[in-house]
Structure formats: structure tokens, C-alpha cells
PDB file of N, CA and C in Angstrom:
ATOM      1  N   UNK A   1       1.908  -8.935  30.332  1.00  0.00           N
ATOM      2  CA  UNK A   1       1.962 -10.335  29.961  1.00  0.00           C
ATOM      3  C   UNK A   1       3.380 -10.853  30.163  1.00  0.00           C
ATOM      4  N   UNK A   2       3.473 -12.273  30.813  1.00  0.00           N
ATOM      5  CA  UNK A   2       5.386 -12.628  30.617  1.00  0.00           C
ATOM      6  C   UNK A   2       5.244 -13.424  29.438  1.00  0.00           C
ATOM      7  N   UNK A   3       6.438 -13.079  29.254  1.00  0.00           N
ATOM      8  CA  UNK A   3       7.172 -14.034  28.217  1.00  0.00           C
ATOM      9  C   UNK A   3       6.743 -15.590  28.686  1.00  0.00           C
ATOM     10  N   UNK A   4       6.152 -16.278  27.179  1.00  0.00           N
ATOM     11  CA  UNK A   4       6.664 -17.475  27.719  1.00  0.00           C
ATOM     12  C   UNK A   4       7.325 -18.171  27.045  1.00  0.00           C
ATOM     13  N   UNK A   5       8.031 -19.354  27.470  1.00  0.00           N
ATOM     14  CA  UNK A   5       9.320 -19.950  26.741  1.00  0.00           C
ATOM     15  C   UNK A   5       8.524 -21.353  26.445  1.00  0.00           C
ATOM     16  N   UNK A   6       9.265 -21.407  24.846  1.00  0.00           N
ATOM     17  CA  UNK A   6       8.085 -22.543  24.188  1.00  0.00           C
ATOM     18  C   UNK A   6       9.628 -24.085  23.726  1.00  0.00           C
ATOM     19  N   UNK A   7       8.703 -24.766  23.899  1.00  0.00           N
ATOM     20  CA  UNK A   7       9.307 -26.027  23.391  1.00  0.00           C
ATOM     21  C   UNK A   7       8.650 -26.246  21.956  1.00  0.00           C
ATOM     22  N   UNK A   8       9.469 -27.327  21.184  1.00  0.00           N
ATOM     23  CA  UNK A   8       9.062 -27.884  19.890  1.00  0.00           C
ATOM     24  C   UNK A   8       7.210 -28.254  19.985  1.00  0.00           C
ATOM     25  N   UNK A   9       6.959 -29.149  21.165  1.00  0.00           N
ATOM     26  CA  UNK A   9       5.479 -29.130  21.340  1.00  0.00           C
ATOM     27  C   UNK A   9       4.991 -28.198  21.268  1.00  0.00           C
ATOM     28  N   UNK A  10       5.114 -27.645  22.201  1.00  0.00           N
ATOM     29  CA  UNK A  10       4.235 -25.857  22.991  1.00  0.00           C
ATOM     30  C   UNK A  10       4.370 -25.005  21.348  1.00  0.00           C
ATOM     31  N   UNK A  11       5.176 -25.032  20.474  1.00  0.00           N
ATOM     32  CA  UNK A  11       5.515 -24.295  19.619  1.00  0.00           C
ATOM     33  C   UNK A  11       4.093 -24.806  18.129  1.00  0.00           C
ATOM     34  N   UNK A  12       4.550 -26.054  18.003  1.00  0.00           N
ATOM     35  CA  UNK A  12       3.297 -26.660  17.605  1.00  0.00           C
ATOM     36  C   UNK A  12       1.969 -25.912  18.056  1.00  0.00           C
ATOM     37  N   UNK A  13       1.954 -26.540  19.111  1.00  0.00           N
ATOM     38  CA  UNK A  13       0.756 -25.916  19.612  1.00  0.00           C
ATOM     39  C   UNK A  13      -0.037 -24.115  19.302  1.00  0.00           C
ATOM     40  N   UNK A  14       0.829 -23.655  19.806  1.00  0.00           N
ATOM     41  CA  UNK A  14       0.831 -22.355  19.690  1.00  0.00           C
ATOM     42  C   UNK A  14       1.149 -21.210  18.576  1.00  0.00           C
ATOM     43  N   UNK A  15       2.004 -22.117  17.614  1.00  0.00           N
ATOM     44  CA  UNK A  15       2.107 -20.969  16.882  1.00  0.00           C
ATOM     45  C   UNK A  15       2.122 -21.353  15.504  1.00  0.00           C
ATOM     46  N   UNK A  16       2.425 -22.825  14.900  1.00  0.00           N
ATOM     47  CA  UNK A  16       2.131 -23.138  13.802  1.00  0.00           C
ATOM     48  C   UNK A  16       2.737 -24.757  13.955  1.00  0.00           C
ATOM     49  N   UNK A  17       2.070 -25.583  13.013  1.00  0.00           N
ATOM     50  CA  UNK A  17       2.611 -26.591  12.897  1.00  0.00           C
ATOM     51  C   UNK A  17       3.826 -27.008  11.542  1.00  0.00           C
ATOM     52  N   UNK A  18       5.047 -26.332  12.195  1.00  0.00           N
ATOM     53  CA  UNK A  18       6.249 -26.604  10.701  1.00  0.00           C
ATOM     54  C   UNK A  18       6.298 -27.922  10.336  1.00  0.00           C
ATOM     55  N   UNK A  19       5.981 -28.897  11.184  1.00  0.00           N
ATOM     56  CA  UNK A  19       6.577 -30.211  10.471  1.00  0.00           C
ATOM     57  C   UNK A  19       5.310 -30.629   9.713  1.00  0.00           C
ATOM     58  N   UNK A  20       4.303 -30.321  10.027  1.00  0.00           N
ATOM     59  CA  UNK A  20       3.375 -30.907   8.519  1.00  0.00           C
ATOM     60  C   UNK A  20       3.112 -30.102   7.687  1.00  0.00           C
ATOM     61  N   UNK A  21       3.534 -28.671   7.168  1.00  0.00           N
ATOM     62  CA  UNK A  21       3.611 -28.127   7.079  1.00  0.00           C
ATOM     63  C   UNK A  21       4.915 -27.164   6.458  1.00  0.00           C
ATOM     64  N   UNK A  22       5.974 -27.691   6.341  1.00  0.00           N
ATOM     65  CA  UNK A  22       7.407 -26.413   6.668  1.00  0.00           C
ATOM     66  C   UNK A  22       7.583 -25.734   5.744  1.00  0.00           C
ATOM     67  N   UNK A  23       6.497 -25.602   4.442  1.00  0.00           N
ATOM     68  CA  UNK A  23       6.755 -24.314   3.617  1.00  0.00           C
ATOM     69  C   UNK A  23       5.795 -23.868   3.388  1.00  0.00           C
ATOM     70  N   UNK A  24       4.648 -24.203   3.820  1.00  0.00           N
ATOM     71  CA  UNK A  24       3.211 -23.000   3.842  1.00  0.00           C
ATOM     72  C   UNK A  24       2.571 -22.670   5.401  1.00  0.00           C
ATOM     73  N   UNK A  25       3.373 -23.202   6.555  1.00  0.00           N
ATOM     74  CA  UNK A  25       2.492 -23.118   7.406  1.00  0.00           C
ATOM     75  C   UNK A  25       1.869 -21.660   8.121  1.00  0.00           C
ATOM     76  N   UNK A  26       0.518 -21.916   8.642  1.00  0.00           N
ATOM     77  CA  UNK A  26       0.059 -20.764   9.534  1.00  0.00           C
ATOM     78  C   UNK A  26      -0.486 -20.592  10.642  1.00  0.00           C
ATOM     79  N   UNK A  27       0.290 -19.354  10.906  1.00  0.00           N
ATOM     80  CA  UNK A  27      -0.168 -19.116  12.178  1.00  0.00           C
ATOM     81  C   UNK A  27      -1.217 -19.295  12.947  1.00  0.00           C
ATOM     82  N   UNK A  28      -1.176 -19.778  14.236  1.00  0.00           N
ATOM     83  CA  UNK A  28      -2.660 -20.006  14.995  1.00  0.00           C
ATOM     84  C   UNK A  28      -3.154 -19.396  16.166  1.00  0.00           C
ATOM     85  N   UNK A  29      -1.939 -18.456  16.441  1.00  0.00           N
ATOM     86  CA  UNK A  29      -2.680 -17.255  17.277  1.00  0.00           C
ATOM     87  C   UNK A  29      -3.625 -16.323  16.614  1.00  0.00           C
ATOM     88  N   UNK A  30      -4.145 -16.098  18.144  1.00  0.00           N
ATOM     89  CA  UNK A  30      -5.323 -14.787  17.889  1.00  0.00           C
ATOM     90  C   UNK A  30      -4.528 -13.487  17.814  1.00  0.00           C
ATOM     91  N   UNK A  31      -3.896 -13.506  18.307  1.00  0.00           N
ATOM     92  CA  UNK A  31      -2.953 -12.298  17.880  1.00  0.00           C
ATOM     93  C   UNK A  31      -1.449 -12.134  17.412  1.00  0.00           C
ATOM     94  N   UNK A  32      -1.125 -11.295  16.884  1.00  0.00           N
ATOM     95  CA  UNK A  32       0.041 -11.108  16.487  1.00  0.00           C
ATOM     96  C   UNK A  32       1.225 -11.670  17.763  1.00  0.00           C
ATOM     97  N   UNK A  33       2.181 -12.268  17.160  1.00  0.00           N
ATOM     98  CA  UNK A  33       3.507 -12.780  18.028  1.00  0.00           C
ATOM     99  C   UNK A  33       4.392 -12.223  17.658  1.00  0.00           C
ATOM    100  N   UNK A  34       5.982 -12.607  18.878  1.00  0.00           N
ATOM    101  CA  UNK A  34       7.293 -12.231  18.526  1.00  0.00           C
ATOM    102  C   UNK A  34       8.076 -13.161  19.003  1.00  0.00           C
ATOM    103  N   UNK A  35       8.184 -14.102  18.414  1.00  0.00           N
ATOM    104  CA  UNK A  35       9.629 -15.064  19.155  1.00  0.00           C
ATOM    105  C   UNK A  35      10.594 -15.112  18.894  1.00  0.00           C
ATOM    106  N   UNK A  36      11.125 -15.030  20.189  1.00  0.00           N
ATOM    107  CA  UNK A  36      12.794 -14.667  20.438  1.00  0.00           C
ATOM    108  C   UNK A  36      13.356 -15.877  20.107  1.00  0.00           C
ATOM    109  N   UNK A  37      14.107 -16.338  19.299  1.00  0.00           N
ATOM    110  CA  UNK A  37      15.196 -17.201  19.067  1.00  0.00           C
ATOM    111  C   UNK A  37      17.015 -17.155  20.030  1.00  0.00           C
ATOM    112  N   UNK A  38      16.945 -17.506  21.134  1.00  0.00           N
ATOM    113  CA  UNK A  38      18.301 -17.108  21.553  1.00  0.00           C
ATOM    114  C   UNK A  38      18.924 -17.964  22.331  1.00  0.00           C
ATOM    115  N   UNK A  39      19.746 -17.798  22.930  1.00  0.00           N
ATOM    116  CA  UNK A  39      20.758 -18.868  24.169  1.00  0.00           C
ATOM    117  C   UNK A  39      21.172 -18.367  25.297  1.00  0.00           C
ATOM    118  N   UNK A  40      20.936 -18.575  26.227  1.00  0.00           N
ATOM    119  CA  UNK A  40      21.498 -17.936  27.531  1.00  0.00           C
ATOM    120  C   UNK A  40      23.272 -17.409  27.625  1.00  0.00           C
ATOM    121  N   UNK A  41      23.606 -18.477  27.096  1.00  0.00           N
ATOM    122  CA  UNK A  41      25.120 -17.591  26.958  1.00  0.00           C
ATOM    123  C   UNK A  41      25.335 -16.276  25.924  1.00  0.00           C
ATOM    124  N   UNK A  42      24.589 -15.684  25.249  1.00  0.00           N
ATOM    125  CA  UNK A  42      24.424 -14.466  24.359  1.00  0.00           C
ATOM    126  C   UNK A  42      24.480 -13.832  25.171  1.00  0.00           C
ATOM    127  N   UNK A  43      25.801 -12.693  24.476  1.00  0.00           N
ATOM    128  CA  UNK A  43      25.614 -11.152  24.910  1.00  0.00           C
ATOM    129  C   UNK A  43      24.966 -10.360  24.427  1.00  0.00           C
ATOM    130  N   UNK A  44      24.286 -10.249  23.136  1.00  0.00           N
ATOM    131  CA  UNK A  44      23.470  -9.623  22.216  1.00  0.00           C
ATOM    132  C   UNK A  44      21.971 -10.690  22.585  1.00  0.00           C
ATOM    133  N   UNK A  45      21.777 -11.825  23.615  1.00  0.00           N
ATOM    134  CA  UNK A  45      20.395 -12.408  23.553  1.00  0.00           C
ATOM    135  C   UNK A  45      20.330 -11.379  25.178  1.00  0.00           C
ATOM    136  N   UNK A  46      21.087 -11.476  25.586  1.00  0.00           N
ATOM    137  CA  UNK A  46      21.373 -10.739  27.177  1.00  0.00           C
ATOM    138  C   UNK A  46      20.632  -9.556  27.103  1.00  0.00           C
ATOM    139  N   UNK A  47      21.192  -8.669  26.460  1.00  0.00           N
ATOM    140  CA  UNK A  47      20.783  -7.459  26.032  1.00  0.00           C
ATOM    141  C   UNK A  47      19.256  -7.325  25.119  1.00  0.00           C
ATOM    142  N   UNK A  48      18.961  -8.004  24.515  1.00  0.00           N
ATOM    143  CA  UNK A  48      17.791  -7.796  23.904  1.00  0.00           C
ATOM    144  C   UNK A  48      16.610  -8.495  25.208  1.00  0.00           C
ATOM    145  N   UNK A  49      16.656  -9.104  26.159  1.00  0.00           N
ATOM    146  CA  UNK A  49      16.002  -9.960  27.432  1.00  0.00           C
ATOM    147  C   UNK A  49      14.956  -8.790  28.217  1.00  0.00           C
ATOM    148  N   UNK A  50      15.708  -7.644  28.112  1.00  0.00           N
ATOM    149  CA  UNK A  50      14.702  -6.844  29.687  1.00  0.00           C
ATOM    150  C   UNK A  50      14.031  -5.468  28.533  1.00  0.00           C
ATOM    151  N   UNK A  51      14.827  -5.631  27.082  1.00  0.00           N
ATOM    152  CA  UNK A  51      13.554  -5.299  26.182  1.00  0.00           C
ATOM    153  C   UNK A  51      12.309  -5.359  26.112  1.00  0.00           C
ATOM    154  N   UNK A  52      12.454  -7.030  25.855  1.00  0.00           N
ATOM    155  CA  UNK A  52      11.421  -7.671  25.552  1.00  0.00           C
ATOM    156  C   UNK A  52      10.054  -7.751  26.217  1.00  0.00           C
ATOM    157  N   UNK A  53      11.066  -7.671  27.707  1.00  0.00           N
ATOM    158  CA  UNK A  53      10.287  -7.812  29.208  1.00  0.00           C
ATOM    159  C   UNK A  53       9.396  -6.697  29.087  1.00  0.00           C
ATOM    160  N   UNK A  54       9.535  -5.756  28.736  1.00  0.00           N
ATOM    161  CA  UNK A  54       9.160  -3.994  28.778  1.00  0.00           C
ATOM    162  C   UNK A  54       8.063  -3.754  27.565  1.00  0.00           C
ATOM    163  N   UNK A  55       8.332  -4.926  26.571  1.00  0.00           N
ATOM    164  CA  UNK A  55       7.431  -4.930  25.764  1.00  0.00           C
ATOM    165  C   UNK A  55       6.423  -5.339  25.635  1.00  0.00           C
ATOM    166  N   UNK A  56       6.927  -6.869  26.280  1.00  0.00           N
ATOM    167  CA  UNK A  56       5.472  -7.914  26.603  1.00  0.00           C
ATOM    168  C   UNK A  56       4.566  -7.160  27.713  1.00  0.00           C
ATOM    169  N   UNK A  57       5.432  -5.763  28.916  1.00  0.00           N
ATOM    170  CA  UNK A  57       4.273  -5.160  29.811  1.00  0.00           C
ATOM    171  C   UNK A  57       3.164  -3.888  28.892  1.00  0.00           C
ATOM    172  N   UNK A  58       3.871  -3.560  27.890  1.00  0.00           N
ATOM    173  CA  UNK A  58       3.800  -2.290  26.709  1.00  0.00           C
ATOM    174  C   UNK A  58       2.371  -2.730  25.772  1.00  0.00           C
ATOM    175  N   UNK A  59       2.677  -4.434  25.718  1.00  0.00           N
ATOM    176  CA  UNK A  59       1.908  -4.187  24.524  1.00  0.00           C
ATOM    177  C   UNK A  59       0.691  -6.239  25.151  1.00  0.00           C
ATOM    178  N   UNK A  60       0.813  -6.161  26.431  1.00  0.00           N
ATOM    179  CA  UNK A  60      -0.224  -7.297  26.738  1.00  0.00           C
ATOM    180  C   UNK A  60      -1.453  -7.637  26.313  1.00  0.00           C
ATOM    181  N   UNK A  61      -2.122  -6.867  25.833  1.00  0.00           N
ATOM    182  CA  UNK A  61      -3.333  -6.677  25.074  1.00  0.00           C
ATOM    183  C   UNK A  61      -3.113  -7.150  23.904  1.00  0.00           C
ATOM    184  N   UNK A  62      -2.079  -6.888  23.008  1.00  0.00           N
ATOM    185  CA  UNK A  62      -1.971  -6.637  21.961  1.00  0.00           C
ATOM    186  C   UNK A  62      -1.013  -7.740  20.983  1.00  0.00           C
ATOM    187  N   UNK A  63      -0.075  -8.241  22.067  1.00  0.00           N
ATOM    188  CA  UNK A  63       1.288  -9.362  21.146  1.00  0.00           C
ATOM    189  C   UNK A  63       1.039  -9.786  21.892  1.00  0.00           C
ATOM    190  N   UNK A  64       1.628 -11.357  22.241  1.00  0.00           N
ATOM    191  CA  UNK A  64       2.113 -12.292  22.260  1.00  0.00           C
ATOM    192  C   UNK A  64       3.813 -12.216  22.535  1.00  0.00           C
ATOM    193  N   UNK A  65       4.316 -12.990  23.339  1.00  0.00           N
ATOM    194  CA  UNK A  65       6.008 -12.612  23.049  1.00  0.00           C
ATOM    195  C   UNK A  65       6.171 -14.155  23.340  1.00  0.00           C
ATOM    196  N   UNK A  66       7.261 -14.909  22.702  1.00  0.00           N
ATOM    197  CA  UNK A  66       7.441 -16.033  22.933  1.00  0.00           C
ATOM    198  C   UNK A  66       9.193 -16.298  23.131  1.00  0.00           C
ATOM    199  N   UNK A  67       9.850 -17.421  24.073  1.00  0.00           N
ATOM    200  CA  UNK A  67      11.282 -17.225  23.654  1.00  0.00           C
ATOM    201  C   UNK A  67      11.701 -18.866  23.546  1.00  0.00           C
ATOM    202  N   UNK A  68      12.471 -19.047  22.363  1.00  0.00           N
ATOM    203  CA  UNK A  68      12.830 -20.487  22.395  1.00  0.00           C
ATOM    204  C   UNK A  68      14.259 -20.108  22.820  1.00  0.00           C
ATOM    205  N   UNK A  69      14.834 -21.092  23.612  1.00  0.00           N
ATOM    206  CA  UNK A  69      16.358 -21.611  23.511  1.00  0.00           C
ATOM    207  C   UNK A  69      16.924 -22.653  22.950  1.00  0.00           C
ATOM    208  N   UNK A  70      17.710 -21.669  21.738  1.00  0.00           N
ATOM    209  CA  UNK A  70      18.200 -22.371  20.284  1.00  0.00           C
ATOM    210  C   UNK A  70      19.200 -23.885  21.101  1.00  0.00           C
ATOM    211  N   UNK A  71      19.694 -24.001  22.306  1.00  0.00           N
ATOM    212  CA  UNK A  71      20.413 -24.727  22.698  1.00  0.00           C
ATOM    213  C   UNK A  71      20.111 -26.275  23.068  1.00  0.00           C
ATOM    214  N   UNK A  72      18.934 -25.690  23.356  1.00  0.00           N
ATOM    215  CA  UNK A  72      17.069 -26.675  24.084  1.00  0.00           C
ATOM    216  C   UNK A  72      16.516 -27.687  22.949  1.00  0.00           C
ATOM    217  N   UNK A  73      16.452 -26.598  22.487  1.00  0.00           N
ATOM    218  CA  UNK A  73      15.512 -26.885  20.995  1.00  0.00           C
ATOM    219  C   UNK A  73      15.786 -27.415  19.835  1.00  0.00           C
ATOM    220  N   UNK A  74      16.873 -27.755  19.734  1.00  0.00           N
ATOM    221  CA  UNK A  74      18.131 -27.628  18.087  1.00  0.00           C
ATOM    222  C   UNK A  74      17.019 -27.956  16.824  1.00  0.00           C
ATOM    223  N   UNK A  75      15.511 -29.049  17.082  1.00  0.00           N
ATOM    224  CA  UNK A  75      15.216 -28.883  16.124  1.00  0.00           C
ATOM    225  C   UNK A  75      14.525 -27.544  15.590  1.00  0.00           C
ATOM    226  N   UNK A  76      13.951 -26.897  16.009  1.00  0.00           N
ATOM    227  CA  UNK A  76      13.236 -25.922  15.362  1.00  0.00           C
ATOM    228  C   UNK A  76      14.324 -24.609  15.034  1.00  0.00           C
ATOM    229  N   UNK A  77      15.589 -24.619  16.040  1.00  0.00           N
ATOM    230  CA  UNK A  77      16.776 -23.847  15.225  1.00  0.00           C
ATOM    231  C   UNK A  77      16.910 -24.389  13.741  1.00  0.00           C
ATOM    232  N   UNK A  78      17.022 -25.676  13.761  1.00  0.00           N
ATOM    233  CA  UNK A  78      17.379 -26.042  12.421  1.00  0.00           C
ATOM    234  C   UNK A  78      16.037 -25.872  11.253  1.00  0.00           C
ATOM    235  N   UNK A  79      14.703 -26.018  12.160  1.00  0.00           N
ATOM    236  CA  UNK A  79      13.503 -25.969  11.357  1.00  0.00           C
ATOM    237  C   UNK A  79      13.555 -24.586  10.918  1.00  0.00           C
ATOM    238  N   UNK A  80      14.057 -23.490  11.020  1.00  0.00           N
ATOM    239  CA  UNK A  80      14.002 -22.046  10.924  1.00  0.00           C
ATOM    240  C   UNK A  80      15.206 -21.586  10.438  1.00  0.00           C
ATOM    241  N   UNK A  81      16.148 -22.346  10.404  1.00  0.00           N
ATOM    242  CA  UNK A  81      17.492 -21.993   9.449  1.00  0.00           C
ATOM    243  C   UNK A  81      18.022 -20.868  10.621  1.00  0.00           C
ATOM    244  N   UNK A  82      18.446 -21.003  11.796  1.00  0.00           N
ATOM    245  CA  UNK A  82      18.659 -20.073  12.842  1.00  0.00           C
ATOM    246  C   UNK A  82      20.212 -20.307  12.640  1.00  0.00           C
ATOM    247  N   UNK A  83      20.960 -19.478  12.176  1.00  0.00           N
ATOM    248  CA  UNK A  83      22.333 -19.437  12.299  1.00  0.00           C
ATOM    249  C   UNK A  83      23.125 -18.201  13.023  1.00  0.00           C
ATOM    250  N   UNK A  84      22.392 -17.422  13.085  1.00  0.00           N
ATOM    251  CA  UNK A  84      22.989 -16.116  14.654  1.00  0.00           C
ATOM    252  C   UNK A  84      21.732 -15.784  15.214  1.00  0.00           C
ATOM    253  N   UNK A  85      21.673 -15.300  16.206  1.00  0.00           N
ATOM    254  CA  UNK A  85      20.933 -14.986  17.833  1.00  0.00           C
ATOM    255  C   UNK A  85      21.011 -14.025  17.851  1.00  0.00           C
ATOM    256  N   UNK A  86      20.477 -12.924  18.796  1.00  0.00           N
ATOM    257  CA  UNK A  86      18.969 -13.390  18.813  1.00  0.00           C
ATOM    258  C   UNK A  86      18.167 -13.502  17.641  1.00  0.00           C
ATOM    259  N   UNK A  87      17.667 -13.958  17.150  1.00  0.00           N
ATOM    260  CA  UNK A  87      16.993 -13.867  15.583  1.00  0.00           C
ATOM    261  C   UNK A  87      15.267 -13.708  16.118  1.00  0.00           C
ATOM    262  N   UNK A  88      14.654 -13.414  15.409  1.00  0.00           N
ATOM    263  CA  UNK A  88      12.738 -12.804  15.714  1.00  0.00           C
ATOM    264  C   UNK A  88      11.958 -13.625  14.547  1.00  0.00           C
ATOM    265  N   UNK A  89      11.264 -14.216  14.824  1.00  0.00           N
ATOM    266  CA  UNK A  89       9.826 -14.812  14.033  1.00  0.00           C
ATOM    267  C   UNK A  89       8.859 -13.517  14.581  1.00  0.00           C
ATOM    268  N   UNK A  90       8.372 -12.756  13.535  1.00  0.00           N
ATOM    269  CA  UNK A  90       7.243 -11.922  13.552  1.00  0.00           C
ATOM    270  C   UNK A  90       6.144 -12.612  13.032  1.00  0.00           C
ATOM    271  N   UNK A  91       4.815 -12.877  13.543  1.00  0.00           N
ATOM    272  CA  UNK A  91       3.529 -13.447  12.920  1.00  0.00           C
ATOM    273  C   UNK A  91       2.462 -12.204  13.329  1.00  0.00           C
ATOM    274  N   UNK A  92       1.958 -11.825  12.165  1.00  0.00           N
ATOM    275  CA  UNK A  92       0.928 -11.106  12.026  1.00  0.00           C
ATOM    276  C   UNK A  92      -0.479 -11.998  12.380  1.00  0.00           C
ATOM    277  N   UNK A  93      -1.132 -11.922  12.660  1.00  0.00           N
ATOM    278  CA  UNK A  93      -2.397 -12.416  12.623  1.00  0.00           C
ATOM    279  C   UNK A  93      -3.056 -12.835  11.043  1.00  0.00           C
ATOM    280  N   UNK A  94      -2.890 -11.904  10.641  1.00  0.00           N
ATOM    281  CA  UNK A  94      -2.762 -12.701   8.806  1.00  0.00           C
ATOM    282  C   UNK A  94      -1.630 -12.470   7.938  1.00  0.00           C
ATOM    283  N   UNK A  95      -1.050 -13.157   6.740  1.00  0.00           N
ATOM    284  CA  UNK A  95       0.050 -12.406   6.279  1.00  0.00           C
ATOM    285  C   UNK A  95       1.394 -13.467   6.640  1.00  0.00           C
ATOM    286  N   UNK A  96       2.244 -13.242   6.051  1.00  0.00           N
ATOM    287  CA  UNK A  96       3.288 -14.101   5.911  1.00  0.00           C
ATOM    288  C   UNK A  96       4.371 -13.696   7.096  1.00  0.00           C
ATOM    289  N   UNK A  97       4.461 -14.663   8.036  1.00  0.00           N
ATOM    290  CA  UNK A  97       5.948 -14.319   9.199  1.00  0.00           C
ATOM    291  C   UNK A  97       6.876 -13.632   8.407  1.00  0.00           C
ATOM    292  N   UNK A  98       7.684 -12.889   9.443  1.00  0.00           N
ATOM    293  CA  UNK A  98       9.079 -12.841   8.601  1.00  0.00           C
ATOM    294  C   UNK A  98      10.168 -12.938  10.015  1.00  0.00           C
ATOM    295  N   UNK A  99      11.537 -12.649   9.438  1.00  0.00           N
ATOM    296  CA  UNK A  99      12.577 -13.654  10.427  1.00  0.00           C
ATOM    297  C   UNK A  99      13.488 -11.920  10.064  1.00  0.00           C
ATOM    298  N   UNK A 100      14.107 -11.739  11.232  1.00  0.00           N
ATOM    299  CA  UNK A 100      14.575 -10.519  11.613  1.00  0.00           C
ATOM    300  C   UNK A 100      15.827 -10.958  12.572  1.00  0.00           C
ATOM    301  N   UNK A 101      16.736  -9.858  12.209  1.00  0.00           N
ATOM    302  CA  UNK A 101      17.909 -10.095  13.218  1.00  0.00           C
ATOM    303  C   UNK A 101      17.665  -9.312  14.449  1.00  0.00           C
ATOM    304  N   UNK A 102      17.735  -9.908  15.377  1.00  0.00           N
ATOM    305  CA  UNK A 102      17.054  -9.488  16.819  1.00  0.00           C
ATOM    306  C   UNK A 102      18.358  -8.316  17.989  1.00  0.00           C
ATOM    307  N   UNK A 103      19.397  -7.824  17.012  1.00  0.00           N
ATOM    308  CA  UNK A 103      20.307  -7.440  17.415  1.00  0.00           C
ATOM    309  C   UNK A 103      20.112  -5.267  17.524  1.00  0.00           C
ATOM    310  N   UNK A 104      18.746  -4.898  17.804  1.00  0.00           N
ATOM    311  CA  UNK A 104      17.964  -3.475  18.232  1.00  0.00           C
ATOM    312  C   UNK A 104      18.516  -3.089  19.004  1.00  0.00           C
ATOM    313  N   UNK A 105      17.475  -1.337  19.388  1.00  0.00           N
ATOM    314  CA  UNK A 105      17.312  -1.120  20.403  1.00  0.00           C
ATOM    315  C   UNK A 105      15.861  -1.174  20.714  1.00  0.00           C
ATOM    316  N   UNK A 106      15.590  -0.882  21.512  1.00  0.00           N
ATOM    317  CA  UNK A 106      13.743  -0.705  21.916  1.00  0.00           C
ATOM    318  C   UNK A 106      12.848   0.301  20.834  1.00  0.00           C
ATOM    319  N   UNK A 107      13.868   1.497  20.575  1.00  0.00           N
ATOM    320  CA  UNK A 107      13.152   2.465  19.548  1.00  0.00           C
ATOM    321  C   UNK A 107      12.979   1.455  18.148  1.00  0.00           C
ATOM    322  N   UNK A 108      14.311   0.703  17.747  1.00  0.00           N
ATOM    323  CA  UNK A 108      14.009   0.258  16.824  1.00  0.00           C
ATOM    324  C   UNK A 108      13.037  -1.404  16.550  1.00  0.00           C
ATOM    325  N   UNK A 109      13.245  -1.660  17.981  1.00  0.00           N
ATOM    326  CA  UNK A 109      12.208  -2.997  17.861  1.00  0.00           C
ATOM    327  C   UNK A 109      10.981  -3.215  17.486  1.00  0.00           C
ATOM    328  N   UNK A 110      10.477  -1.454  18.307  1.00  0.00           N
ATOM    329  CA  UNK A 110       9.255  -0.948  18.473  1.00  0.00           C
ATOM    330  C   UNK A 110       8.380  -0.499  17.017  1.00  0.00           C
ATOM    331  N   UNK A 111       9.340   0.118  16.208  1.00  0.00           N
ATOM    332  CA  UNK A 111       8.994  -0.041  15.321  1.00  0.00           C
ATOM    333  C   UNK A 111       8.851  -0.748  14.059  1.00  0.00           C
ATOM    334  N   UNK A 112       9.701  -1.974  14.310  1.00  0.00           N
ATOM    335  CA  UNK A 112       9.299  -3.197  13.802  1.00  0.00           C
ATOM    336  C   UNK A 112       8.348  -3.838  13.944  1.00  0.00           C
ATOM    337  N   UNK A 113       7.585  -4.249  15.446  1.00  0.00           N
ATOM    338  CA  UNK A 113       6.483  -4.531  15.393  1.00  0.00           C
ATOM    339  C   UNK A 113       5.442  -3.564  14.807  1.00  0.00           C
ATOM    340  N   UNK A 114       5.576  -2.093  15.338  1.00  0.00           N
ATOM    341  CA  UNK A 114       4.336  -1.448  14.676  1.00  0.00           C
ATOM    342  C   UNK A 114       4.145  -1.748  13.225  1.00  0.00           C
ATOM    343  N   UNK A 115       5.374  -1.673  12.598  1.00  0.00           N
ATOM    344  CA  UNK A 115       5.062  -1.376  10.814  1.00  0.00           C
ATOM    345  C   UNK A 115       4.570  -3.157  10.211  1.00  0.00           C
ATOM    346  N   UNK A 116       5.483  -3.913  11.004  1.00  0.00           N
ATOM    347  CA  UNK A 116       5.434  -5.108  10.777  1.00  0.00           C
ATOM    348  C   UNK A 116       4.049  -5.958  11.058  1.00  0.00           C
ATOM    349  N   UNK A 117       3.272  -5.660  12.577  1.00  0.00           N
ATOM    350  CA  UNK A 117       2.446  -6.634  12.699  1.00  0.00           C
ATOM    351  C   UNK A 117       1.788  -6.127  12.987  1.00  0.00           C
ATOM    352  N   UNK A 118       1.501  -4.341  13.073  1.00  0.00           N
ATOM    353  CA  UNK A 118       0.060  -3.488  13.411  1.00  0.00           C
ATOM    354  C   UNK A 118      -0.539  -2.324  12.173  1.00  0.00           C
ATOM    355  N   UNK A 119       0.461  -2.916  11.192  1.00  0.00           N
ATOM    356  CA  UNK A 119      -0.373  -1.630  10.303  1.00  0.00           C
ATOM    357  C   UNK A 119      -0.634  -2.555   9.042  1.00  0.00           C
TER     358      UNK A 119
END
């Protein structure tokens, strides 16, 4: 599966609606997600990029991978309280998101999603 890169709409759309919504909202995928919060000028968003890539081929069946650019986007940085990069929205399919510092390696990403959005 590729990554795809979401706007404030597309984000709506796809993964929850925060603005009617911004302290109970839920998720509206069918499956579990991971969106990347980051900026092209990151050396730590740089590095977490061909992860991700490896993950979204790892686990296509199974997640979802999404990437906003906090630079693009400023509202939903600000809708998410995004103050360092790469930062992670995890959505389980049921169950409450949670917000993760996106600064891994693959061993440890990997098992963030497992514990986080498959068990």
C-alpha cells in the first residue's frame, strides 16, 4: 500500500471529523491507521520516511499509513497540539487514538503498532 498524504479535508474525510467533534471524536476507518505528522525539512521526519515505506509494504492488508505536512496543514498541527516531529496518531479500529513521538527504529515502531493497534 503507499502512503498517502492527507489534507485538513482528506483528513476529515478519512479519519475523523476534529472540528465537530475535537474532544470525543472517532475514527472512521475500517482499519487500524498511522499518521505521520512531519515536515520535509526534518532530519528525524527524513529518517523515519523509508520506514514507513517498508511498513505500509509489511502490513497493506492490515494498516492504513497516512502523512500530513505540519508546514501545509498548520491547522490540524495546531488541532493535535503538534509541537515536535515526527509525532504518530495511532487509531485502532475501536478504542481511543493515542499520539506518540515518532523519533524509532523499525524494531521499535513495529512494536508499537503490534501492541498498540493489533492486540
Amino acid at each position: 500500500m503507499k502512503i498517502i498524504d492527507l489534507t485538513k479535508e482528506s483528513f476529515v474525510e478519512k479519519i475523523a471529523d476534529y472540528q465537530s467533534y475535537p474532544d470525543n471524536w472517532e475514527y472512521k476507518g475500517d482499519k487500524p491507521c498511522l499518521v505521520d505528522f512531519h515536515a520535509p525539512w526534518c532530519g528525524y521526519c527524513k529518517a523515519l520516511s523509508p520506514i514507513l515505506d517498508q511498513l505500509a509494504e509489511e502490513y497493506k492488508e492490515r494498516l492504513d499509513i497516512y502523512k500530513v505536512d505540519v508546514d501545509q496543514e498548520e491547522e490540524l498541527e495546531s488541532a493535535f497540539k503538534i509541537r515536535t516531529i515526527p509525532n504518530l496518531l495511532l487509531c485502532p479500529v475501536n478504542g481511543k487514538p493515542i499520539m506518540k513521538l515518532g523519533t524509532m527504529n523499525k524494531v521499535q515502531l513495529k512494536e508499537l503498532i503490534e501492541t498498540t493497534l493489533f492486540s
